[in-house]
Protein backbone atom coordinates (compact mmCIF):
# COMPACT_ATOMS: atom_id res chain seq x y z
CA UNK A 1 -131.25 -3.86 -77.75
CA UNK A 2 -131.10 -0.98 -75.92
CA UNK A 3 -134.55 0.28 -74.78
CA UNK A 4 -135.79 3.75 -74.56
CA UNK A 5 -139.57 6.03 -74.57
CA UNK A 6 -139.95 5.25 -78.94
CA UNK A 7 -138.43 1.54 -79.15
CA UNK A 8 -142.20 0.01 -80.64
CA UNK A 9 -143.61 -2.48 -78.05
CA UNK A 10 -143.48 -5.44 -81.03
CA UNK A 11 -139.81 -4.92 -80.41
CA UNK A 12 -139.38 -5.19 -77.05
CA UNK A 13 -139.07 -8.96 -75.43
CA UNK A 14 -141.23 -9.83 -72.38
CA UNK A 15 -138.96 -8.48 -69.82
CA UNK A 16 -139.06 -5.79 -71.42
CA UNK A 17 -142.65 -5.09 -71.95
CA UNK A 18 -143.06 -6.41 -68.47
CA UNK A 19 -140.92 -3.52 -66.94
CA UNK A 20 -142.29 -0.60 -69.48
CA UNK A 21 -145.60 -1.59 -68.27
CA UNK A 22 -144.11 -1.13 -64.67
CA UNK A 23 -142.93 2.07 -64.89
CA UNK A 24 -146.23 3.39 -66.72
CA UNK A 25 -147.97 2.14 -63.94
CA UNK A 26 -145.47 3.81 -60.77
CA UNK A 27 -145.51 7.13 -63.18
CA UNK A 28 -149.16 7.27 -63.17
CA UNK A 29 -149.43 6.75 -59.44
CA UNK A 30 -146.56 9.57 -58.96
CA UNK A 31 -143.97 6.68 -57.19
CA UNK A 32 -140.24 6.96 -57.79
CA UNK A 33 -138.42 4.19 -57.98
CA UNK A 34 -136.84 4.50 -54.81
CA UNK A 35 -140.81 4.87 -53.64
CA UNK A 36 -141.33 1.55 -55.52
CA UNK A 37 -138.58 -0.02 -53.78
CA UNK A 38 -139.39 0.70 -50.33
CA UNK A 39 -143.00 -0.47 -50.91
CA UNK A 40 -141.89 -3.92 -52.12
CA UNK A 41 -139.18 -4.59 -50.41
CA UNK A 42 -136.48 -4.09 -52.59
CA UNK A 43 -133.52 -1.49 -53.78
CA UNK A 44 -133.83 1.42 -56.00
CA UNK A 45 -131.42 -0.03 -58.51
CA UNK A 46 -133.83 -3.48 -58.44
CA UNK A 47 -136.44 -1.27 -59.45
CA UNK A 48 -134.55 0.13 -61.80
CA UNK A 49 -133.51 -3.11 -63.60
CA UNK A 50 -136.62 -4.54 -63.93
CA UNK A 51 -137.98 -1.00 -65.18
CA UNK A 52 -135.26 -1.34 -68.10
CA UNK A 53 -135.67 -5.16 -68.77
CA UNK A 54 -132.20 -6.14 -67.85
CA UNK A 55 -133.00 -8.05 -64.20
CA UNK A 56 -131.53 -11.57 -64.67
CA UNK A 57 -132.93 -14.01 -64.81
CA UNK A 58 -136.32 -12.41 -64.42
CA UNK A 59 -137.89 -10.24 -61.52
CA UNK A 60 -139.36 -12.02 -58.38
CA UNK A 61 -142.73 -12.95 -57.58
CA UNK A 62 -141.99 -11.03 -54.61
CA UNK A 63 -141.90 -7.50 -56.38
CA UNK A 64 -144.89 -8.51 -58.57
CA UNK A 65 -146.83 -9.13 -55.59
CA UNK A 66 -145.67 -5.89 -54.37
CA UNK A 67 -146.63 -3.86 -56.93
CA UNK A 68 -149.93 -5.12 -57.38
CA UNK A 69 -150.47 -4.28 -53.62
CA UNK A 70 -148.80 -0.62 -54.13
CA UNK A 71 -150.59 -0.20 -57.23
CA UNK A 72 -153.83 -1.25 -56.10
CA UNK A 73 -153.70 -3.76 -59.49
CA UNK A 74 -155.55 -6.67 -58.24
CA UNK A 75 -153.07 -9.80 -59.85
CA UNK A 76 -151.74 -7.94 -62.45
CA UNK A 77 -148.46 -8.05 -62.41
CA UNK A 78 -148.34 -11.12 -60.77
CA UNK A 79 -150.57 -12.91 -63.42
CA UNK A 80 -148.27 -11.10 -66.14
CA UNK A 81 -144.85 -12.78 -64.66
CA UNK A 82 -146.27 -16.48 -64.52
CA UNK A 83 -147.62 -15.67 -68.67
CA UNK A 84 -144.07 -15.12 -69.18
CA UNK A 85 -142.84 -17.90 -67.41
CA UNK A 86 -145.06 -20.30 -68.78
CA UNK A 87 -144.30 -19.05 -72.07
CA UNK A 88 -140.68 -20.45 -71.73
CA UNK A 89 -142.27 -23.71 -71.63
CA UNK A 90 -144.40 -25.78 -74.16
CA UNK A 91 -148.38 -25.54 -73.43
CA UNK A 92 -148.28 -29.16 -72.73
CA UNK A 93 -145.64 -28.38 -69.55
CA UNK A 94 -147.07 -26.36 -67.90
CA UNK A 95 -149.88 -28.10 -66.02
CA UNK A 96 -146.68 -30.56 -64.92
CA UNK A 97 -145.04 -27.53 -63.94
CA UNK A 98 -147.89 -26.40 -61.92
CA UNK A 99 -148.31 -29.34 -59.89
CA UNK A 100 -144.09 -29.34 -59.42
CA UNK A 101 -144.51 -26.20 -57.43
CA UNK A 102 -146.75 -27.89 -54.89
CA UNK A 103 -145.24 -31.56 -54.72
CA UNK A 104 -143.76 -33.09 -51.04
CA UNK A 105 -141.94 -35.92 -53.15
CA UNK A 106 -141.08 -36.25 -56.43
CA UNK A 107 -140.02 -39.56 -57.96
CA UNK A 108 -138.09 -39.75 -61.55
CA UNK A 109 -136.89 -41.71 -63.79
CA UNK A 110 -134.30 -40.87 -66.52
CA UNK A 111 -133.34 -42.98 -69.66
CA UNK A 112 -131.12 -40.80 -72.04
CA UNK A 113 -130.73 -37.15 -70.41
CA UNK A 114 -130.26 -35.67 -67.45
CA UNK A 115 -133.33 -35.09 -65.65
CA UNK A 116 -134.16 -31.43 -66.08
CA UNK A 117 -134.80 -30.37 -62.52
CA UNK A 118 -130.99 -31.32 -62.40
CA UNK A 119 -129.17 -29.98 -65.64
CA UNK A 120 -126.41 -27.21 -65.41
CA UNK A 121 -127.01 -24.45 -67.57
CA UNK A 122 -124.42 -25.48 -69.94
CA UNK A 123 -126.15 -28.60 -70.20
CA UNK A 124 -129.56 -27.73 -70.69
CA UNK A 125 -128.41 -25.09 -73.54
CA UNK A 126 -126.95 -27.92 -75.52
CA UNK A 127 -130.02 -29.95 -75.03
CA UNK A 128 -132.60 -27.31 -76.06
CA UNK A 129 -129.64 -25.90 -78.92
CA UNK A 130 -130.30 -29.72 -80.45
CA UNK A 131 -133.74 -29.69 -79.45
CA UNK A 132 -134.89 -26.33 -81.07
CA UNK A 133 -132.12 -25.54 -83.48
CA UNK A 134 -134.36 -23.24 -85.50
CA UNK A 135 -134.67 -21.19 -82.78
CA UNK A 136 -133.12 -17.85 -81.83
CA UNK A 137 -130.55 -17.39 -79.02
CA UNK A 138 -132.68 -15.41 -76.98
CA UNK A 139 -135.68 -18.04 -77.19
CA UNK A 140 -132.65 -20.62 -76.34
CA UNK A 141 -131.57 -18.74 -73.42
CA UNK A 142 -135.20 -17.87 -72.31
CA UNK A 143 -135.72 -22.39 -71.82
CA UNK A 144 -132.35 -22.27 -70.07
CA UNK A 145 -133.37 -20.32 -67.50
CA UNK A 146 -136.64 -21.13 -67.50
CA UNK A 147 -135.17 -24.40 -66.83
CA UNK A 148 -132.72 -23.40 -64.12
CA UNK A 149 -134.97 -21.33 -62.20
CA UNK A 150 -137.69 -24.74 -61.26
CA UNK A 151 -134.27 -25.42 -59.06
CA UNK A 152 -135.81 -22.65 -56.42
CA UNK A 153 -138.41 -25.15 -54.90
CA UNK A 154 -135.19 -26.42 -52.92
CA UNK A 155 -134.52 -23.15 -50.98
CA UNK A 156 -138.10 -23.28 -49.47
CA UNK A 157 -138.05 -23.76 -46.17
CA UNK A 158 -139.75 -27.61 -46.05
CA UNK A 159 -138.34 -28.25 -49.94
CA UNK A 160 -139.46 -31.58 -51.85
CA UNK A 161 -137.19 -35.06 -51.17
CA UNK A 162 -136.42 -35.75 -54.55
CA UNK A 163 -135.65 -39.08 -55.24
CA UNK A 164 -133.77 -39.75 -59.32
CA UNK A 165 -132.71 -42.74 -61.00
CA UNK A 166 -131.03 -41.98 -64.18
CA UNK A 167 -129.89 -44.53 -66.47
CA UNK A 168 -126.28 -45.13 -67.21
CA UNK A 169 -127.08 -43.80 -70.59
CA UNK A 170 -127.72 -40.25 -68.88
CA UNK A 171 -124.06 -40.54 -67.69
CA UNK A 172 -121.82 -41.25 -71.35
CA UNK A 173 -124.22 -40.01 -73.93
CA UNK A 174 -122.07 -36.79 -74.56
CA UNK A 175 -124.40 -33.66 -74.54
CA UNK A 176 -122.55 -30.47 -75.15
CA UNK A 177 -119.14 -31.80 -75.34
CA UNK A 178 -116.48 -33.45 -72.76
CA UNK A 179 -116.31 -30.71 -71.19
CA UNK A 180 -119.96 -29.65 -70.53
CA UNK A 181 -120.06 -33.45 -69.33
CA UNK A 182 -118.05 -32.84 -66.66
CA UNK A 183 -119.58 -29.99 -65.72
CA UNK A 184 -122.50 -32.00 -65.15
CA UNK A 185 -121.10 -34.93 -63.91
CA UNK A 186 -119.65 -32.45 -60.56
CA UNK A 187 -122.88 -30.95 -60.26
CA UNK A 188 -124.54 -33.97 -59.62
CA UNK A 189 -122.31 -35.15 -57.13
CA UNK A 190 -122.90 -32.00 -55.18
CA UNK A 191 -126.76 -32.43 -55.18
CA UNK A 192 -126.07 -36.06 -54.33
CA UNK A 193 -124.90 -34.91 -51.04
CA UNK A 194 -127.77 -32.93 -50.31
CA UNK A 195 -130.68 -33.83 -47.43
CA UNK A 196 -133.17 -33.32 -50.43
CA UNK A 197 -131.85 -35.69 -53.06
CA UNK A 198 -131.66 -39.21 -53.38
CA UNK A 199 -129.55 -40.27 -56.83
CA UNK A 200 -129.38 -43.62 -57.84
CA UNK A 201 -127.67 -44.82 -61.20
CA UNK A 202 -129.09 -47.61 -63.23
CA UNK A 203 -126.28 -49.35 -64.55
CA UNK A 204 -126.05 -51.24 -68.07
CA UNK A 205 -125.66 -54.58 -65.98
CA UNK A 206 -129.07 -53.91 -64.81
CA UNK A 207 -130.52 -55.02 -68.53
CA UNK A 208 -134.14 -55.63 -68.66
CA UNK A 209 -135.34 -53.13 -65.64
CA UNK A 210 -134.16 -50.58 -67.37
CA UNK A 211 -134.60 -51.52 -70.88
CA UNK A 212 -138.13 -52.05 -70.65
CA UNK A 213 -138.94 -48.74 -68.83
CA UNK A 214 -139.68 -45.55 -70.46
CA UNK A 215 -139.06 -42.28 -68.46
CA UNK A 216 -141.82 -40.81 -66.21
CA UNK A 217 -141.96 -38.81 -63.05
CA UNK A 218 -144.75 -39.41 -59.63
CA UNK A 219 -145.53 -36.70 -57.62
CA UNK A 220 -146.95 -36.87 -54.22
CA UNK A 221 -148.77 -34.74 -52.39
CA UNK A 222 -149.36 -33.90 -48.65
CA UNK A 223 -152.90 -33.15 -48.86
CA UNK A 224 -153.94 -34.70 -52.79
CA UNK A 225 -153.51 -37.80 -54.89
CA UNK A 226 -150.81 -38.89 -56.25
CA UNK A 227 -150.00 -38.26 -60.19
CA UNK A 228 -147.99 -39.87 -62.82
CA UNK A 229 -146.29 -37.90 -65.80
CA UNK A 230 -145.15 -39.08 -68.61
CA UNK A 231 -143.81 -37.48 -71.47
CA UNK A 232 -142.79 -38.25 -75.57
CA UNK A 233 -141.10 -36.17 -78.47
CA UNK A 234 -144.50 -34.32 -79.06
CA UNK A 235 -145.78 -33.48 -75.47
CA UNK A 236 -146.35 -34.77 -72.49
CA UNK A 237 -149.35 -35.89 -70.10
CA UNK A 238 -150.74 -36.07 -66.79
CA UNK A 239 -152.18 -39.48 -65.45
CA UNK A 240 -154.05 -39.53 -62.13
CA UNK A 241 -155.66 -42.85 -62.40
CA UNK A 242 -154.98 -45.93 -59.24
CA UNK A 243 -154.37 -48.11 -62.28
CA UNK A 244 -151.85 -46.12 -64.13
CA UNK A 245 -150.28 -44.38 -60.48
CA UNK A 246 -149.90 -47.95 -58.94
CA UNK A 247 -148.18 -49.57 -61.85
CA UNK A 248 -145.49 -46.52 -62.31
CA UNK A 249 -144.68 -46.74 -58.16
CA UNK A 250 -144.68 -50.58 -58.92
CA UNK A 251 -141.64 -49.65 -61.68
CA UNK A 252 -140.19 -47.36 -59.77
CA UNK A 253 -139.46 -50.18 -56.60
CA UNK A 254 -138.24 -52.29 -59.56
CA UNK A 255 -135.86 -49.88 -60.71
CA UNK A 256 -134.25 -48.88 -57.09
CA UNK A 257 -133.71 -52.40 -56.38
CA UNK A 258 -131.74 -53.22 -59.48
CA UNK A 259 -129.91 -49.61 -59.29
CA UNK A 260 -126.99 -48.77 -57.70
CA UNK A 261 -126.91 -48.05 -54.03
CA UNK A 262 -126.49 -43.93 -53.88
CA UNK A 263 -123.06 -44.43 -52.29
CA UNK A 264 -121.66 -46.93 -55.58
CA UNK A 265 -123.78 -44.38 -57.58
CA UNK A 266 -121.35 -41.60 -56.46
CA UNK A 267 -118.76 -43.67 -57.03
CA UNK A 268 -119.56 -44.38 -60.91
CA UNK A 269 -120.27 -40.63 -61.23
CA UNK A 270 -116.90 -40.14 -60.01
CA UNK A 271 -114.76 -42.49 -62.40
CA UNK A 272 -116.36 -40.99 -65.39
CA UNK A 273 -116.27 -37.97 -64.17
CA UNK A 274 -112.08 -38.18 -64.39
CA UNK A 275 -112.83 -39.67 -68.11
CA UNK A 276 -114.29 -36.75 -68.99
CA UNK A 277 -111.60 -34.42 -67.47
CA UNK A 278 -108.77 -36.67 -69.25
């Protein structure tokens, strides 16, 4: 949709409303864009984009900052982008996601699906296309990138180690199509050669480890306790507890030693991988 002075703000998407409200703001305060741009750091054209509601995927936290200092705004803007992130995610997420941001180690294990923090975008799509099929493209494509963009804790400068075991299951259940698959399958073995990753595959062989172990995730923390999340079909939940932390770490021992060593891991994710391209 293409958007101009009259298009009625119950038409406009949250980009878009996002970047009207922008360039009410810079008008008001007598700023050009190419004003804006200098003040936070960015180009003209930036400005520009995220004025019209067509930056992809979404402006920076960066720029939002920015403005609110330029403006004098307090943490509007800034407060405004994270409502629109978090509303590409259920209610339930978002305290996980939260707590994501700010982990040193994350720890997770993956029964059926790739883990998200590791799907392509062709992947995810599929997932959330069979997941929300109701749902309109744009809301599909608003979770994909939602999804893609919780990737960016890794270019920090001291990112997360994160450590994955997915199940074999992960690896032939057929999201998306052969294709799509192998997508995935390449992907991983790129992030399986990274500093930051440690992938592990849980191999049918394995049987009862596995079997009898629904997915979770443990964060740890520099400077706070540890938490365990777990999630089902209807939502998902945050567990702090010793008890309930202690017994997921004690799973999570179980399931590296039975796994695959992350060299024989590669390996499997390799000789699929050429099923998938046959």
């Amino acid at each position: 949709m293409a958007l101009d002075e009259t298009t009625p703000p119950e038409h406009l998407n949250p980009l878009q409303r996002f970047g009207r409200d922008i360039k009410q703001v810079r008008l008001a305060r007598k700023l050009t864009q190419k004003q804006l741009g200098k003040a936070t750091g960015y180009s003209e054209g930036y400005v520009s984009k995220v004025e019209s509601g067509t930056l992809l995927p979404r402006p920076s936290e960066k720029f939002a900052k920015g403005c609110d200092l330029t403006f004098g705004t307090g943490e509007l803007f800034a407060g405004l982008l994270r409502r629109i992130e978090e509303g590409d995610h259920p209610s339930w997420f978002v305290p996980y996601l939260n707590l994501e941001k700010k982990a040193s180690r994350i720890l997770a294990y993956s029964a059926s699906v790739v883990l998200g923090l590791l799907q392509t975008e062709d992947y995810a799509r599929a997932v959330f296309h069979s997941y929300f099929s109701r749902e309109d493209a744009e809301v599909i494509e608003g979770k994909v990138t939602a999804r893609l963009r919780r990737r960016a804790m890794f270019e920090r400068d001291a990112p997360p180690l994160l450590w994955t075991i997915l199940d074999e299951a992960c690896l032939r259940t057929v999201v998306g199509g052969s294709k799509v698959m192998a997508g995935q399958l390449e992907f991983l073995l790129t992030v399986a050669a990274s500093p930051h990753v440690k992938l592990q595959i849980m191999p049918f062989s394995a049987g009862a480890p596995a079997a009898s172990t629904k997915p979770f995730i443990v964060l740890r923390f520099t400077d706070s306790r540890t938490v365990l999340y777990t999630e089902t079909r209807v939502g998902g939940r945050m567990h702090d507890s010793a008890q309930a932390v202690d017994a997921a770490l004690d799973d999570y021992d179980l399931l590296r030693a039975h796994a695959l060593s992350p060299d024989r891991s590669v390996t499997l994710i390799k000789t699929l991988l050429k099923e998938y391209r046959a």
